[in-house]
PDB file of N, CA and C in Angstrom:
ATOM      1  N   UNK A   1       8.684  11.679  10.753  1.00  0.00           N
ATOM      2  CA  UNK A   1       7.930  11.234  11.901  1.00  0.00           C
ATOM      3  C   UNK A   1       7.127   9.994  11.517  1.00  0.00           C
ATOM      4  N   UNK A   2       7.011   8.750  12.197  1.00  0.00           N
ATOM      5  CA  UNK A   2       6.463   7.646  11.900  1.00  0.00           C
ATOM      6  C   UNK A   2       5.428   7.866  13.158  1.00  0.00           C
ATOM      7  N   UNK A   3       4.562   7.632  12.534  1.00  0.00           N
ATOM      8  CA  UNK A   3       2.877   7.014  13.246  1.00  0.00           C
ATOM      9  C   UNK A   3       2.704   5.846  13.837  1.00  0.00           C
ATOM     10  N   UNK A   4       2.298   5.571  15.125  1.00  0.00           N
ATOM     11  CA  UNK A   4       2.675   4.214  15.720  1.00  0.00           C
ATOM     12  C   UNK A   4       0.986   3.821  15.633  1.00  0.00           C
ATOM     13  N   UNK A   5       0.397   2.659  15.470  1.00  0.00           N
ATOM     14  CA  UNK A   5      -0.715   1.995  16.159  1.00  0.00           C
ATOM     15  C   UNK A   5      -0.715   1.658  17.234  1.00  0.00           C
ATOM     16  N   UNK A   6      -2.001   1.730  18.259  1.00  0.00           N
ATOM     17  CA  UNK A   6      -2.014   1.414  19.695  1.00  0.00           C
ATOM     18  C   UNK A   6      -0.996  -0.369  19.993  1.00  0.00           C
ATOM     19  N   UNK A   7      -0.301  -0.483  20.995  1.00  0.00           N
ATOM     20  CA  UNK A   7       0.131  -1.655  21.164  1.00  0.00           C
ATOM     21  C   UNK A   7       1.294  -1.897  20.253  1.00  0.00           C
ATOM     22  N   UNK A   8       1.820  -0.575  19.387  1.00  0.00           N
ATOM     23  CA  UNK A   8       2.777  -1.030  18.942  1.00  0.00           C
ATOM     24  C   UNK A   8       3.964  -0.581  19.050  1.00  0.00           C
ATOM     25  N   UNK A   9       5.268  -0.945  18.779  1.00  0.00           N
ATOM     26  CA  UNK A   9       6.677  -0.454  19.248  1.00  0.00           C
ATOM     27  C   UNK A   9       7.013   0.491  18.307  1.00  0.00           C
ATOM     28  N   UNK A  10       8.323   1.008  18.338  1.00  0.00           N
ATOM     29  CA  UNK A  10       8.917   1.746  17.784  1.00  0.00           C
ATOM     30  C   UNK A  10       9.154   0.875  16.099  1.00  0.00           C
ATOM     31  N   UNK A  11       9.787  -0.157  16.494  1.00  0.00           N
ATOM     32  CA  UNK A  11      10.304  -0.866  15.478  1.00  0.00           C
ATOM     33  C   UNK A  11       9.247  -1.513  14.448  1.00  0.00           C
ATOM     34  N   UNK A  12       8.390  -1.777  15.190  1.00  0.00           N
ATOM     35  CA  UNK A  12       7.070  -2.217  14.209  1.00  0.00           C
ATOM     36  C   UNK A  12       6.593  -0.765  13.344  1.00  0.00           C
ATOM     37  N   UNK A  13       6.527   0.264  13.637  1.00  0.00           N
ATOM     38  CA  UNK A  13       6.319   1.351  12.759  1.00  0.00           C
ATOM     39  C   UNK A  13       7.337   1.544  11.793  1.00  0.00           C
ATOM     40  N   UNK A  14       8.665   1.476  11.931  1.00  0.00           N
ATOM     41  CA  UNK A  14       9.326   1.663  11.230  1.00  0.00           C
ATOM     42  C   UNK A  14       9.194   0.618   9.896  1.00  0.00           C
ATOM     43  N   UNK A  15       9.333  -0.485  10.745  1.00  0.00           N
ATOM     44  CA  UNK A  15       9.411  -1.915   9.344  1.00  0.00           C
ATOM     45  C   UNK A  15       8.081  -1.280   8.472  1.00  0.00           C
ATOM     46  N   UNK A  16       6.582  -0.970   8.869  1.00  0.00           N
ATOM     47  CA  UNK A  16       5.477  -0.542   8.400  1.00  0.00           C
ATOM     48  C   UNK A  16       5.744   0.282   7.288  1.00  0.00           C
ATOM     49  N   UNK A  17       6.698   1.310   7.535  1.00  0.00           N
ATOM     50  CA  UNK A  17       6.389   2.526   6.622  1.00  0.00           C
ATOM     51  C   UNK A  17       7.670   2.316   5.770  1.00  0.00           C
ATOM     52  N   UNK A  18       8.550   1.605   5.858  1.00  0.00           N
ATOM     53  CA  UNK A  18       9.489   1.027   5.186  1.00  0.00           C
ATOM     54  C   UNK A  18       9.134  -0.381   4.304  1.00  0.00           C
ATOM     55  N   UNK A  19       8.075  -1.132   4.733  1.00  0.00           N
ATOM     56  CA  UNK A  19       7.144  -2.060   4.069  1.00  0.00           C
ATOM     57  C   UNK A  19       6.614  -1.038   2.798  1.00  0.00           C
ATOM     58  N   UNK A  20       5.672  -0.094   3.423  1.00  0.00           N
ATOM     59  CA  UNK A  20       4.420   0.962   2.112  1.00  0.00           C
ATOM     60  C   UNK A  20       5.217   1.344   1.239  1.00  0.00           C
ATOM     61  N   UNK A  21       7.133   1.857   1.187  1.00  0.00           N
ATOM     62  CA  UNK A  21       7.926   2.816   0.676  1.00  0.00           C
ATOM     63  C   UNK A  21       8.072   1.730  -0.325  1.00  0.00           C
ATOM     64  N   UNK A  22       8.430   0.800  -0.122  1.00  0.00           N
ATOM     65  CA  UNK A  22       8.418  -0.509  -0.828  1.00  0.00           C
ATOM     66  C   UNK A  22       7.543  -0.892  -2.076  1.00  0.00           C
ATOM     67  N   UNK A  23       6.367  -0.816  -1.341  1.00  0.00           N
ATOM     68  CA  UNK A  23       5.663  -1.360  -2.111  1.00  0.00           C
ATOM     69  C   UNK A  23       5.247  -0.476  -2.909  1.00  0.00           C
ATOM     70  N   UNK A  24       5.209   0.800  -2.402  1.00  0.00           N
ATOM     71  CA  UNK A  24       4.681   1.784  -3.487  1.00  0.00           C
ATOM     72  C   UNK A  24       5.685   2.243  -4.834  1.00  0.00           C
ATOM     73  N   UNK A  25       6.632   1.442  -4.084  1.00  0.00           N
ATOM     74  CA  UNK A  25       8.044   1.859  -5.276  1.00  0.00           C
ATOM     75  C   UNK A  25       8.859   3.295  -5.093  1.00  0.00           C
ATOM     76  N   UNK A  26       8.849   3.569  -3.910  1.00  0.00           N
ATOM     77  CA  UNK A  26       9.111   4.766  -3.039  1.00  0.00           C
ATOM     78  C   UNK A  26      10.959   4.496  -2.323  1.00  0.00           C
ATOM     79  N   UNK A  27      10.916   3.099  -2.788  1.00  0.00           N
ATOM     80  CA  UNK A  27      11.915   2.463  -1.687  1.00  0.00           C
ATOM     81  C   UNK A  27      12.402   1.631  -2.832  1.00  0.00           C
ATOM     82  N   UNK A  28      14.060   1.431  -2.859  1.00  0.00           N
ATOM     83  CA  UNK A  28      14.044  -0.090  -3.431  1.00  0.00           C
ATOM     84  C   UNK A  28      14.125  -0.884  -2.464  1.00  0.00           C
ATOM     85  N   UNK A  29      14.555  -1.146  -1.173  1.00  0.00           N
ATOM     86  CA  UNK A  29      14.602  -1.977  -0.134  1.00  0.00           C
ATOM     87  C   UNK A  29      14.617  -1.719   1.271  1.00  0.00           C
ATOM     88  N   UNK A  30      14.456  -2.805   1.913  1.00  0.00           N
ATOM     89  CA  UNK A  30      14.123  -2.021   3.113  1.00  0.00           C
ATOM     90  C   UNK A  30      15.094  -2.813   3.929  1.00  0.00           C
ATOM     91  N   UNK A  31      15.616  -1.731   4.609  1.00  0.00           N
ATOM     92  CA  UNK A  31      17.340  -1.851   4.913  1.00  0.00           C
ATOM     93  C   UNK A  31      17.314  -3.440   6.200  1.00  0.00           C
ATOM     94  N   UNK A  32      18.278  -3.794   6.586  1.00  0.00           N
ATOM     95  CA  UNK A  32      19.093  -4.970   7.408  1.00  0.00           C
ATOM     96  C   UNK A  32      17.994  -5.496   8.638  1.00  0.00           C
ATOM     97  N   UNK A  33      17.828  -3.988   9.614  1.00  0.00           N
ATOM     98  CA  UNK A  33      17.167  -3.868  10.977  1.00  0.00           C
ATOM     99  C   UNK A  33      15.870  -4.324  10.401  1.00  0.00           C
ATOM    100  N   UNK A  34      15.331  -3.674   9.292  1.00  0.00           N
ATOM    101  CA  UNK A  34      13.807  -4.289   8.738  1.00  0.00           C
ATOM    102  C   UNK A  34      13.329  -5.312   8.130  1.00  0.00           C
ATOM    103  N   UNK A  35      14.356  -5.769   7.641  1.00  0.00           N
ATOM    104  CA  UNK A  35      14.280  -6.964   7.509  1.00  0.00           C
ATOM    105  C   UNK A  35      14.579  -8.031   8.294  1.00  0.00           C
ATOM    106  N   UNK A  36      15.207  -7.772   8.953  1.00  0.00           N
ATOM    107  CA  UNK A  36      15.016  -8.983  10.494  1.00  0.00           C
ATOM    108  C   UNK A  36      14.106  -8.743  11.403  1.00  0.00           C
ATOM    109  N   UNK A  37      13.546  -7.478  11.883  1.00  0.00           N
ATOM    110  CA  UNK A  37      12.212  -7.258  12.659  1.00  0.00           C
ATOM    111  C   UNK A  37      11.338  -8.037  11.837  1.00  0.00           C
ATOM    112  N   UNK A  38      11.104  -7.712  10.291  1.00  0.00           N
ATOM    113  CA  UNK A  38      10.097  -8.906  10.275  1.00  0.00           C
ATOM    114  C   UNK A  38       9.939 -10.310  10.218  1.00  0.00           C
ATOM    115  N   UNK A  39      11.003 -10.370   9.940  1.00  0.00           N
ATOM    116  CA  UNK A  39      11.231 -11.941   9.718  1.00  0.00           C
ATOM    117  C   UNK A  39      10.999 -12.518  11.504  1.00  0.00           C
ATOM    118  N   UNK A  40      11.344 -11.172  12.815  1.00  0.00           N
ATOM    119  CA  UNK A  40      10.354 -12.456  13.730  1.00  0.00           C
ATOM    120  C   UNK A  40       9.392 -11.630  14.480  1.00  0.00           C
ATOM    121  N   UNK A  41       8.760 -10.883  13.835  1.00  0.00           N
ATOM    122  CA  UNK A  41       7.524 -10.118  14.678  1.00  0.00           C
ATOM    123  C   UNK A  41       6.496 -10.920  13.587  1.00  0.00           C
ATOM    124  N   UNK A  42       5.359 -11.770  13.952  1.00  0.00           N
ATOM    125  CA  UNK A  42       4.103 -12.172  13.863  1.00  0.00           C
ATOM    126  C   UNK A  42       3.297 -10.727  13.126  1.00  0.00           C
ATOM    127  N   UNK A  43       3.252 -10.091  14.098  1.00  0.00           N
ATOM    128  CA  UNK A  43       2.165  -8.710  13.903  1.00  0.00           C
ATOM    129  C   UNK A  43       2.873  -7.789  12.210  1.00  0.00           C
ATOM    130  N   UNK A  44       4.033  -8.074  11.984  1.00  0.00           N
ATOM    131  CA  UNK A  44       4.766  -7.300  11.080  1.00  0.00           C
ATOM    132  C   UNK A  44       4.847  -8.506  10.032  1.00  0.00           C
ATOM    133  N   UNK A  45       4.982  -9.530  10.002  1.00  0.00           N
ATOM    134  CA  UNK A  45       4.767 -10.298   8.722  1.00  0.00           C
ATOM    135  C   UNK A  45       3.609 -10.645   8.335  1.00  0.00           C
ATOM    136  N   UNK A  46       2.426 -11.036   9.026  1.00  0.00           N
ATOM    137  CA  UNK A  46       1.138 -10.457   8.702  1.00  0.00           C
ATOM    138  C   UNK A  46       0.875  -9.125   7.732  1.00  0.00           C
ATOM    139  N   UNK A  47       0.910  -7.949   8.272  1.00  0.00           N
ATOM    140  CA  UNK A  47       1.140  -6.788   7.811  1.00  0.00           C
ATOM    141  C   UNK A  47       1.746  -6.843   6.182  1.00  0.00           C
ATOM    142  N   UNK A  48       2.936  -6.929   6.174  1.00  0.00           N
ATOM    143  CA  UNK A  48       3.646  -7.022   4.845  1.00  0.00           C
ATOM    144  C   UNK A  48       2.843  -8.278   4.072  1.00  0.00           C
ATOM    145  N   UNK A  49       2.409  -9.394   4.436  1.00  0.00           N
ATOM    146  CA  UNK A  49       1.701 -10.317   3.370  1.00  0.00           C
ATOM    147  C   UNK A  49       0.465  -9.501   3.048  1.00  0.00           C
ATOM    148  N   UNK A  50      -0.499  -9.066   4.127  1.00  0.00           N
ATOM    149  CA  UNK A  50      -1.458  -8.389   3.769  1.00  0.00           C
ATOM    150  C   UNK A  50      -1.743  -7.476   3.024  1.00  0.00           C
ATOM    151  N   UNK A  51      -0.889  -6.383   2.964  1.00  0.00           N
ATOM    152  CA  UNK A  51      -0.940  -5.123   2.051  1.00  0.00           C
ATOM    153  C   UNK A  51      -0.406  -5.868   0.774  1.00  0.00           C
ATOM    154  N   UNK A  52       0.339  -6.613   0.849  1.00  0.00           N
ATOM    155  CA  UNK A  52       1.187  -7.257  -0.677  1.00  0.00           C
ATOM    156  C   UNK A  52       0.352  -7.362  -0.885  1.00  0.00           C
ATOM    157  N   UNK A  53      -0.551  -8.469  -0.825  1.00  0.00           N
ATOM    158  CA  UNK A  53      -1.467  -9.113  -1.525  1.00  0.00           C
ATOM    159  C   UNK A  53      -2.631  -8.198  -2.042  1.00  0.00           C
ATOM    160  N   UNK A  54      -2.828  -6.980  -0.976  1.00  0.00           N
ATOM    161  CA  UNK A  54      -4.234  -6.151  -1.661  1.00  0.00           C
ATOM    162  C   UNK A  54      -3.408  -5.267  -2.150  1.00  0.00           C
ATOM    163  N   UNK A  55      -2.277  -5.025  -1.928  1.00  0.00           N
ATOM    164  CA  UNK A  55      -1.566  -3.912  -3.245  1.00  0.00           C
ATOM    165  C   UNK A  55      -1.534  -4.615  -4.605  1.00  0.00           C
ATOM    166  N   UNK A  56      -1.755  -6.095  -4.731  1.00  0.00           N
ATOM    167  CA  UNK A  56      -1.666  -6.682  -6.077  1.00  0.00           C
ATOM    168  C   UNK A  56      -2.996  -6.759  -6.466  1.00  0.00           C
ATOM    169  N   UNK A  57      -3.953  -7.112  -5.557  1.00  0.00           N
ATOM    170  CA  UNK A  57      -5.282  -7.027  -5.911  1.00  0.00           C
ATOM    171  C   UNK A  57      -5.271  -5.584  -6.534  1.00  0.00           C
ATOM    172  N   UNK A  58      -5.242  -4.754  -6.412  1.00  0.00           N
ATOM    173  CA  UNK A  58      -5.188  -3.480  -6.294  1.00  0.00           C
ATOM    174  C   UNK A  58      -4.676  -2.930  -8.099  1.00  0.00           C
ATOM    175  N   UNK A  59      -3.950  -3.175  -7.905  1.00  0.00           N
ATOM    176  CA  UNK A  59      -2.946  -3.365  -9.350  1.00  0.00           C
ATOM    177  C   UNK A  59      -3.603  -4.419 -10.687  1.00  0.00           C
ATOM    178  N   UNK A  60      -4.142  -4.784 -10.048  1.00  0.00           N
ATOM    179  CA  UNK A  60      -4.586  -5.837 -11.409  1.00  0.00           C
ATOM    180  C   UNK A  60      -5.895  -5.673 -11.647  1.00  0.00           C
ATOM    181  N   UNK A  61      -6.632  -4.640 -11.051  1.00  0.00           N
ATOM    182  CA  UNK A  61      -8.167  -4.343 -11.633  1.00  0.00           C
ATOM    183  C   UNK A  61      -7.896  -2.944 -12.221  1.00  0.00           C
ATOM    184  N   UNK A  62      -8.549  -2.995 -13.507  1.00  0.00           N
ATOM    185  CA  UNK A  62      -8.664  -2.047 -14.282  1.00  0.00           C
ATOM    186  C   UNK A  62      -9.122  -0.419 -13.674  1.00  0.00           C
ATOM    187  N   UNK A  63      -8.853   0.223 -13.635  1.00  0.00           N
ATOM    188  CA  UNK A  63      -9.364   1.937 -13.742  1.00  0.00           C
ATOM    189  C   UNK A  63     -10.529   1.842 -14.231  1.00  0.00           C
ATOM    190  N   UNK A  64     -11.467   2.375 -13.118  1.00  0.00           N
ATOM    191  CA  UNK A  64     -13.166   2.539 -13.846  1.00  0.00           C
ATOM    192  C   UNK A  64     -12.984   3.887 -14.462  1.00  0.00           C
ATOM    193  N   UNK A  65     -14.058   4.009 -15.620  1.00  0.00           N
ATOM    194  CA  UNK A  65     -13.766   5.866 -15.895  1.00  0.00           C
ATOM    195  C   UNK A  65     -14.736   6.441 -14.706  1.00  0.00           C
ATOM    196  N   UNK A  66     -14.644   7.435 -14.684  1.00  0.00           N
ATOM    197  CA  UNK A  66     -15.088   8.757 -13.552  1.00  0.00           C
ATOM    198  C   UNK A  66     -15.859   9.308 -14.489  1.00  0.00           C
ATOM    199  N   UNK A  67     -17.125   9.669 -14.133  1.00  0.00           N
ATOM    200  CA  UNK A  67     -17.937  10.598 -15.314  1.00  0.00           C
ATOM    201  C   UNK A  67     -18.524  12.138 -14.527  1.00  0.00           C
ATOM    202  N   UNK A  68     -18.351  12.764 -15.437  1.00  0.00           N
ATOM    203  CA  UNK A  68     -18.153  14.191 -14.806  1.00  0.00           C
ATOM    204  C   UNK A  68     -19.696  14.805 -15.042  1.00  0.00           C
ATOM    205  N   UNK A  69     -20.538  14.320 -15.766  1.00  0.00           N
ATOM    206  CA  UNK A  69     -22.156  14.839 -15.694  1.00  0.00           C
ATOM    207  C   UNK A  69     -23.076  13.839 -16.668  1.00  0.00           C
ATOM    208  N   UNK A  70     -23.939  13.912 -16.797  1.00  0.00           N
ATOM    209  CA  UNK A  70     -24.668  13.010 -17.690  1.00  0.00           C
ATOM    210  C   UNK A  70     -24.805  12.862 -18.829  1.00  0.00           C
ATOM    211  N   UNK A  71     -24.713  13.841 -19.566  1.00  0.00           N
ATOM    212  CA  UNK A  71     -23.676  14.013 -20.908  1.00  0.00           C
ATOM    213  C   UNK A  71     -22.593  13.274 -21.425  1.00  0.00           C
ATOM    214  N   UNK A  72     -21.812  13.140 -20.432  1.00  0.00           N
ATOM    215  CA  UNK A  72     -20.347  11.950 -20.530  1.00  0.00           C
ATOM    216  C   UNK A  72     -21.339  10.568 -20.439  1.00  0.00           C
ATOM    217  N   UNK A  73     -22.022  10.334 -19.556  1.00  0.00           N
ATOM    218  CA  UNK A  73     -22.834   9.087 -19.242  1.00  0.00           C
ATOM    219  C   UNK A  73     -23.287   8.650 -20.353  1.00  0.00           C
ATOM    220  N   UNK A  74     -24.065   9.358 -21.397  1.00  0.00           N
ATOM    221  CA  UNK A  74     -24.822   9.063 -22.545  1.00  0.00           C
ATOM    222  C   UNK A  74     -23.948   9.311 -23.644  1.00  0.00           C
ATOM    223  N   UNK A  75     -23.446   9.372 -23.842  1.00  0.00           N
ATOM    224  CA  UNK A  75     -22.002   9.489 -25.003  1.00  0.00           C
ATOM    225  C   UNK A  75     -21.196   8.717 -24.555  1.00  0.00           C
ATOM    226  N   UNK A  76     -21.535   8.003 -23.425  1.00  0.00           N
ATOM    227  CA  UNK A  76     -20.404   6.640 -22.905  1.00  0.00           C
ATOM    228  C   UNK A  76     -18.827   7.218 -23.072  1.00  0.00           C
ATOM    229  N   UNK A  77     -18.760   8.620 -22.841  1.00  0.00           N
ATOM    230  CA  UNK A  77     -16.875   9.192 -22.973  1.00  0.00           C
ATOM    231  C   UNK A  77     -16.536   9.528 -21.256  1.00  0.00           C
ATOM    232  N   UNK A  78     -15.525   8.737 -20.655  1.00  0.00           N
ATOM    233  CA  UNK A  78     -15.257   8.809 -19.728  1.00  0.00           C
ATOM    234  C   UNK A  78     -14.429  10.605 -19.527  1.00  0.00           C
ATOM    235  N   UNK A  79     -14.386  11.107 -18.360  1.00  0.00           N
ATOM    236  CA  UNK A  79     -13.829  12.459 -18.784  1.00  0.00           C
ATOM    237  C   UNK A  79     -12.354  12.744 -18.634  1.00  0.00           C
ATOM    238  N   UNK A  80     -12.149  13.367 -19.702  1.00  0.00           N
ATOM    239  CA  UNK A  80     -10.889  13.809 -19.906  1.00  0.00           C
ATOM    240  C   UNK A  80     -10.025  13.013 -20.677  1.00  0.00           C
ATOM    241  N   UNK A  81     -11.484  11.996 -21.959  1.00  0.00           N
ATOM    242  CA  UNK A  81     -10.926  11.362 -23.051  1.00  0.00           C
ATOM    243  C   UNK A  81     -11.520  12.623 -24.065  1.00  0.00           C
TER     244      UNK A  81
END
């Protein structure tokens, strides 16, 4: 089942969640029909530059550690090193 946003078509959801499968590495490609919906929907190539770009932002900043009580804090050991 694909999730539509208000104002949007059938086909724009599809290219969407076939865009995320993609990018998440879920997908190797995203088949013929999706790739020509985006190449001329405005609202859908937007979309795919946008997430690219903050899925790379995304990807290229380091993992903060998570600290599990104040103990980890003052021994500077992130948890579950």
């Amino acid at each position: 089942m694909t999730t539509r946003l208000a104002g949007e078509d059938t086909a724009c959801a599809r290219a969407r969640l076939a865009m995320s499968l993609v990018l998440d590495g879920e997908a190797e490609a995203a088949d013929v029909r999706v790739a020509s919906h985006v190449r001329t929907c405005v609202r859908c190539r937007r979309f795919a530059s946008e997430v690219a770009a903050f899925t790379r932002e995304l990807r290229s900043r380091a993992a903060e550690p998570q600290w599990t009580s104040r103990s980890d804090r003052t021994t500077q050991r992130p948890h579950g090193l």
